[in-house]
PDB file of N, CA and C in Angstrom:
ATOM      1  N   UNK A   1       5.628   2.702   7.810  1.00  0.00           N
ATOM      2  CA  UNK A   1       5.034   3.978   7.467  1.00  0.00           C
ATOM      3  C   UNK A   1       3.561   3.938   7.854  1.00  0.00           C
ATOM      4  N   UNK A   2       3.556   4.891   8.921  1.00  0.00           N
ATOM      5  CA  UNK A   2       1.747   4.853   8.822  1.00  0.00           C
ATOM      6  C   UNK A   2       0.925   6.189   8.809  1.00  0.00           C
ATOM      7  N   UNK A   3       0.175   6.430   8.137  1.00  0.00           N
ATOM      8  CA  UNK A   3      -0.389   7.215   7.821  1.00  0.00           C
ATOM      9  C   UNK A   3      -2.139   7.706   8.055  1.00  0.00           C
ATOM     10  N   UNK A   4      -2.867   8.365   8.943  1.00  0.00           N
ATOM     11  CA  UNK A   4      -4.215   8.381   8.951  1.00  0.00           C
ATOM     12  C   UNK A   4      -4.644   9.858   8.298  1.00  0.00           C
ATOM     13  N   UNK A   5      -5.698   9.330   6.558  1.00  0.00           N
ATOM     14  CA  UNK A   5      -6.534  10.134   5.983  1.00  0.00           C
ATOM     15  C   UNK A   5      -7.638  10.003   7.038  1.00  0.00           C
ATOM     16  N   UNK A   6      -8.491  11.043   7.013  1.00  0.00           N
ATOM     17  CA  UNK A   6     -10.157  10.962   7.510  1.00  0.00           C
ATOM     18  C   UNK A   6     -10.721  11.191   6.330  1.00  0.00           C
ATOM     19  N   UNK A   7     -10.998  10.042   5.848  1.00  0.00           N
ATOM     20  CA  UNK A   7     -11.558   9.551   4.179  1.00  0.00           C
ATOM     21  C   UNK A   7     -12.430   8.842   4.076  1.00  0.00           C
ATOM     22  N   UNK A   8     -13.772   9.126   4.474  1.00  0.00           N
ATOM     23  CA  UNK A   8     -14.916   8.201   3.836  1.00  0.00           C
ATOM     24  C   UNK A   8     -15.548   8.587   2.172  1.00  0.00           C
ATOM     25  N   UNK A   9     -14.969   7.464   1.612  1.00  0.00           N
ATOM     26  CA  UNK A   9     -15.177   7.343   0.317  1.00  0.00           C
ATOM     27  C   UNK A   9     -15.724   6.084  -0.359  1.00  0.00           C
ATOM     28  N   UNK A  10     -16.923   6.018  -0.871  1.00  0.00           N
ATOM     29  CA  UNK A  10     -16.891   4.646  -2.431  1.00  0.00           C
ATOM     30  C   UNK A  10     -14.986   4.159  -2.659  1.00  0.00           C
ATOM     31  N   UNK A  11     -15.185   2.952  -2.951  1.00  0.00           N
ATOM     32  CA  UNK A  11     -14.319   2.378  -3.888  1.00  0.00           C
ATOM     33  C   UNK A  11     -13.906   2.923  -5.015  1.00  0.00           C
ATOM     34  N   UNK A  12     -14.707   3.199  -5.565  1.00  0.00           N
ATOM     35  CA  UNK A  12     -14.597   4.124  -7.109  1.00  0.00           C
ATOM     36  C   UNK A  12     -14.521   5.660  -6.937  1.00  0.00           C
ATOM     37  N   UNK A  13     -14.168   6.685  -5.509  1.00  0.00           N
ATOM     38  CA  UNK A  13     -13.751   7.428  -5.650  1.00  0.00           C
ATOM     39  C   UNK A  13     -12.066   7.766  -6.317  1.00  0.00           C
ATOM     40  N   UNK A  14     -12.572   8.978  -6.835  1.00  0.00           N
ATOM     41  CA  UNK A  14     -11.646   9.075  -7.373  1.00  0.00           C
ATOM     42  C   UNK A  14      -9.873   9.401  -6.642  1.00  0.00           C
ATOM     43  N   UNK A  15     -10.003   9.545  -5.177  1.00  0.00           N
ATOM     44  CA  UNK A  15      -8.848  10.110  -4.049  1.00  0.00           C
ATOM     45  C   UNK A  15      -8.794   9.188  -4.027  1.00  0.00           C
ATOM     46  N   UNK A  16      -9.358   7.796  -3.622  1.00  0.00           N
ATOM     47  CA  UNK A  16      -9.170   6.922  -3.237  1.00  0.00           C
ATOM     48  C   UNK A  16      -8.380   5.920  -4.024  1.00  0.00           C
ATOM     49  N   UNK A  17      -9.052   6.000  -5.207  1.00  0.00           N
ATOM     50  CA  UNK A  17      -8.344   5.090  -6.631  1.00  0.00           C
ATOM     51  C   UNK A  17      -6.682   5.636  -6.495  1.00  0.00           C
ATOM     52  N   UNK A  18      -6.907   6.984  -6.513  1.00  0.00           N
ATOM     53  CA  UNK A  18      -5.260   7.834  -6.509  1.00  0.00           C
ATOM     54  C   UNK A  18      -3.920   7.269  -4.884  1.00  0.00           C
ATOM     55  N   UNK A  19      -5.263   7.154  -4.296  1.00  0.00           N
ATOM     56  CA  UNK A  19      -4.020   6.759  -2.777  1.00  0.00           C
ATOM     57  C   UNK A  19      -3.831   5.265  -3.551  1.00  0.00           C
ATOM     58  N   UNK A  20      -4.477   4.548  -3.904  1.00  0.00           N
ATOM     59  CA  UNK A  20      -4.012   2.873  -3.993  1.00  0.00           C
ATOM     60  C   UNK A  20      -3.297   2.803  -4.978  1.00  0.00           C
ATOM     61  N   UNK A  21      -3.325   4.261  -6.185  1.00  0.00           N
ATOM     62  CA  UNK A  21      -2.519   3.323  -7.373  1.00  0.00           C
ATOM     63  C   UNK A  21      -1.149   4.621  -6.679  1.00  0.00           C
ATOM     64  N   UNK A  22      -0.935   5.130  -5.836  1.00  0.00           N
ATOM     65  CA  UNK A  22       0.174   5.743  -5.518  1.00  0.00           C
ATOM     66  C   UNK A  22       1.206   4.683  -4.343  1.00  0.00           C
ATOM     67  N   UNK A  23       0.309   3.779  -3.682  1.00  0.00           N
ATOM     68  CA  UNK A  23       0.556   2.797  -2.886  1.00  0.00           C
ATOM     69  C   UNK A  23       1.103   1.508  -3.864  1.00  0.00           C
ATOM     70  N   UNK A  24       0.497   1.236  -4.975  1.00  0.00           N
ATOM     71  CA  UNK A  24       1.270   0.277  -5.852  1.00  0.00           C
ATOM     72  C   UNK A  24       2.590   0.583  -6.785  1.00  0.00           C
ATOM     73  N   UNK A  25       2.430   2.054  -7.253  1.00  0.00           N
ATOM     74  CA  UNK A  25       3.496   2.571  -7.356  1.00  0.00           C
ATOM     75  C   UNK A  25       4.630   2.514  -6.330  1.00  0.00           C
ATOM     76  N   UNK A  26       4.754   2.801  -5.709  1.00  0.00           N
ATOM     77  CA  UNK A  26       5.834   3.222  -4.702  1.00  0.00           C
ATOM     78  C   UNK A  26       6.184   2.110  -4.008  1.00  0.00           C
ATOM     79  N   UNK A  27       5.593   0.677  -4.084  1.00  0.00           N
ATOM     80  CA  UNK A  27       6.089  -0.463  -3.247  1.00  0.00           C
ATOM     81  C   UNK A  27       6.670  -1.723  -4.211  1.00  0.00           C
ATOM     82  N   UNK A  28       8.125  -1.976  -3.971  1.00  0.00           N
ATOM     83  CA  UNK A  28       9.054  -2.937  -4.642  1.00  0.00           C
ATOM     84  C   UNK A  28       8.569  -4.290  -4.769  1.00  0.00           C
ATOM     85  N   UNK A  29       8.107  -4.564  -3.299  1.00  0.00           N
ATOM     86  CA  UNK A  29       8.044  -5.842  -2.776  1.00  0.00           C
ATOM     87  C   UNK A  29       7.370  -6.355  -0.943  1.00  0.00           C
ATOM     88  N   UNK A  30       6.173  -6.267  -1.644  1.00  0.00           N
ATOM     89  CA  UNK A  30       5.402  -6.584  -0.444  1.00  0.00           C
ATOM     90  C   UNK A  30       4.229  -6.979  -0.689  1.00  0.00           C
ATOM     91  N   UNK A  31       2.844  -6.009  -0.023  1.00  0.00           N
ATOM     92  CA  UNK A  31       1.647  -6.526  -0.344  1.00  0.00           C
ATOM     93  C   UNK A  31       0.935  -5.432  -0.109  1.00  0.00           C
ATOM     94  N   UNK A  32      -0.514  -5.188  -0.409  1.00  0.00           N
ATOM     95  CA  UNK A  32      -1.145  -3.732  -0.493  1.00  0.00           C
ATOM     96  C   UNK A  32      -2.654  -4.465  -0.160  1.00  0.00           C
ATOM     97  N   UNK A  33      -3.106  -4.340   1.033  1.00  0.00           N
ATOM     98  CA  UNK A  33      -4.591  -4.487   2.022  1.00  0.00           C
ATOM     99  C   UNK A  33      -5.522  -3.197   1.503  1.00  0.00           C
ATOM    100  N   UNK A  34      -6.362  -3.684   1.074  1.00  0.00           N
ATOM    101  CA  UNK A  34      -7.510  -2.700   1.210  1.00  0.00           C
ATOM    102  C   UNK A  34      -8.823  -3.295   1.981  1.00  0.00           C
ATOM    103  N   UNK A  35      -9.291  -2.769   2.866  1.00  0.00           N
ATOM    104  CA  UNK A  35     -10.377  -2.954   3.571  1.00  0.00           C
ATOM    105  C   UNK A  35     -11.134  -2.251   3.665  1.00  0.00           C
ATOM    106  N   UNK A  36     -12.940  -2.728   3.093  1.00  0.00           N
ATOM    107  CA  UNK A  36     -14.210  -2.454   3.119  1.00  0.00           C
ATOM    108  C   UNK A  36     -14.628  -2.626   4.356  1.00  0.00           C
ATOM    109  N   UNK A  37     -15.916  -1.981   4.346  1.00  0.00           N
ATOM    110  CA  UNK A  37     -16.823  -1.809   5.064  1.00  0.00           C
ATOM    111  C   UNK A  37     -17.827  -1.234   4.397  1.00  0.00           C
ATOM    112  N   UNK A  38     -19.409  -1.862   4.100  1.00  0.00           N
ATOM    113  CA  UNK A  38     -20.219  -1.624   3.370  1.00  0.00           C
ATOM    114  C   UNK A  38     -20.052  -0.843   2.085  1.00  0.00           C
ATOM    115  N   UNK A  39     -19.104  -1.413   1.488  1.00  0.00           N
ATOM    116  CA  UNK A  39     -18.815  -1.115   0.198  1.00  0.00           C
ATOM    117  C   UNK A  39     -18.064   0.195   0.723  1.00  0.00           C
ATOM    118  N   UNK A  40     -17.585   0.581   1.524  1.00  0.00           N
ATOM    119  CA  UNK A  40     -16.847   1.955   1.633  1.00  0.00           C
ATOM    120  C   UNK A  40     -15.390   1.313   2.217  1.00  0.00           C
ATOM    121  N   UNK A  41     -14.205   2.250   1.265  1.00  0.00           N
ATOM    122  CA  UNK A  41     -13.140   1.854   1.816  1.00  0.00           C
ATOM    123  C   UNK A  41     -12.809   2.825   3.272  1.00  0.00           C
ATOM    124  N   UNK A  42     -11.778   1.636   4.388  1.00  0.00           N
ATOM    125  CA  UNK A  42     -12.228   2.123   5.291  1.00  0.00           C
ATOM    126  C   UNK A  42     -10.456   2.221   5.829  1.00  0.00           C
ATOM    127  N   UNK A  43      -9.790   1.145   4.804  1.00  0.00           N
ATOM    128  CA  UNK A  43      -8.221   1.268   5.596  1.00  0.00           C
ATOM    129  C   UNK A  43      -7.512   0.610   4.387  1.00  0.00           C
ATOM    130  N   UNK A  44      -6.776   1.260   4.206  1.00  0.00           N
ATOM    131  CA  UNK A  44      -5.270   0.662   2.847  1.00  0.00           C
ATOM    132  C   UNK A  44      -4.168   0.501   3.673  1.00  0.00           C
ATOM    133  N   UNK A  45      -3.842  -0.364   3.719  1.00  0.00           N
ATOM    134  CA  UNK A  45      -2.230  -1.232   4.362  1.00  0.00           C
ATOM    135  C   UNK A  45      -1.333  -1.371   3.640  1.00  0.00           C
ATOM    136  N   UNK A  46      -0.381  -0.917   3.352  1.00  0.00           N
ATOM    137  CA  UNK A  46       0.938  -1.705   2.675  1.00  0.00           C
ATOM    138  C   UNK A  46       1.467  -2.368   3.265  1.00  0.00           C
ATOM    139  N   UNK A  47       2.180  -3.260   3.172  1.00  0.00           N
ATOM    140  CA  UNK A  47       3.335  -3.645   3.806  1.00  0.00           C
ATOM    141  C   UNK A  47       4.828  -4.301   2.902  1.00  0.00           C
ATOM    142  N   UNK A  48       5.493  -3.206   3.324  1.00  0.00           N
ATOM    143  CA  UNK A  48       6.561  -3.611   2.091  1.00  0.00           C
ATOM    144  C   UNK A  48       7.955  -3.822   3.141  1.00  0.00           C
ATOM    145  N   UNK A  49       8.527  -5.233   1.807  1.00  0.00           N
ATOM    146  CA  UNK A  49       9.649  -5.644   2.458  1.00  0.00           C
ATOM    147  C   UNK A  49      11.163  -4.893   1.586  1.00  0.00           C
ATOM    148  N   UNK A  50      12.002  -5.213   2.638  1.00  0.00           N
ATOM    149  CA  UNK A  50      13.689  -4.461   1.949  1.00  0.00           C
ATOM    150  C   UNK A  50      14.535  -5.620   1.915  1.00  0.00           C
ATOM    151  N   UNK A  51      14.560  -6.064   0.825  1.00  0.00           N
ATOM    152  CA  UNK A  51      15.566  -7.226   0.881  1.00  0.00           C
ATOM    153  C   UNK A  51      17.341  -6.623   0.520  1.00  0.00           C
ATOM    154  N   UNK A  52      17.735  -7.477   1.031  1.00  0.00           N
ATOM    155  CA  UNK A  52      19.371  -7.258   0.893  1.00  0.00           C
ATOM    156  C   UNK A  52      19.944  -8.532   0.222  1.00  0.00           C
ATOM    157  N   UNK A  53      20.896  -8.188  -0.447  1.00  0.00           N
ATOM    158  CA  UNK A  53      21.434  -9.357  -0.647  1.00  0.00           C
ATOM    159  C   UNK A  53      23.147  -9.479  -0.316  1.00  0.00           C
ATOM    160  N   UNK A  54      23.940 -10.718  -0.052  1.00  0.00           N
ATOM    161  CA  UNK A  54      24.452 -10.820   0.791  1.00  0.00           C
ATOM    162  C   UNK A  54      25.680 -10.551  -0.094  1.00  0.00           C
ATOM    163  N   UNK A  55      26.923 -10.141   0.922  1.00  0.00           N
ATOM    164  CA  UNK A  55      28.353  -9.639   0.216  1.00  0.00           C
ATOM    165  C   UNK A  55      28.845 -10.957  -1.057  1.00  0.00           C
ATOM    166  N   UNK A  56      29.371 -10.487  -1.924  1.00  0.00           N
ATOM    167  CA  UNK A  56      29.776 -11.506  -2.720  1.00  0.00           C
ATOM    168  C   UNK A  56      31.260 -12.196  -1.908  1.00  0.00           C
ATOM    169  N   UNK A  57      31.210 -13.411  -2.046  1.00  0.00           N
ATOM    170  CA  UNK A  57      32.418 -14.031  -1.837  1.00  0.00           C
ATOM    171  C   UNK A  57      33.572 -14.113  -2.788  1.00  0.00           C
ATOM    172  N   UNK A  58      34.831 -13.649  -2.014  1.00  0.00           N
ATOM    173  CA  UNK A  58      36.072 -13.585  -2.691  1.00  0.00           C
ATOM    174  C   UNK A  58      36.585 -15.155  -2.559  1.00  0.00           C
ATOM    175  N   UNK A  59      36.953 -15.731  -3.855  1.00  0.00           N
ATOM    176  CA  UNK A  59      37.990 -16.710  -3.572  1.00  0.00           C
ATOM    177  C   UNK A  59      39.423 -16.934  -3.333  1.00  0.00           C
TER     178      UNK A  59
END
């Protein structure tokens, strides 16, 4: 999924707080990048994995 805001914001904005805790919400199992640049966030990454798990065995 990729997505480009044109969002220069503080850390402590408040859109911003809302995209990351909507990004931790919504991801099972992965990891969530946020990257600064002079104290301004500049890029949020998710990256989320889909695990499967495998057919059960009949005996």
């Amino acid at each position: 999924m990729t997505a480009t805001n044109k969002l220069n914001a503080g850390a402590d904005d408040p859109q911003v707080i809302a995209l990351i805790t909507d990004a931790l919400r919504s991801i099972q199992f992965g990891a969530l990048e946020i990257t600064l640049h002079n104290g301004q966030v500049v890029q949020i990454e998710r990256k989320e994995k889909v695990r499967f798990q495998p057919p059960a065995r009949s005996s």
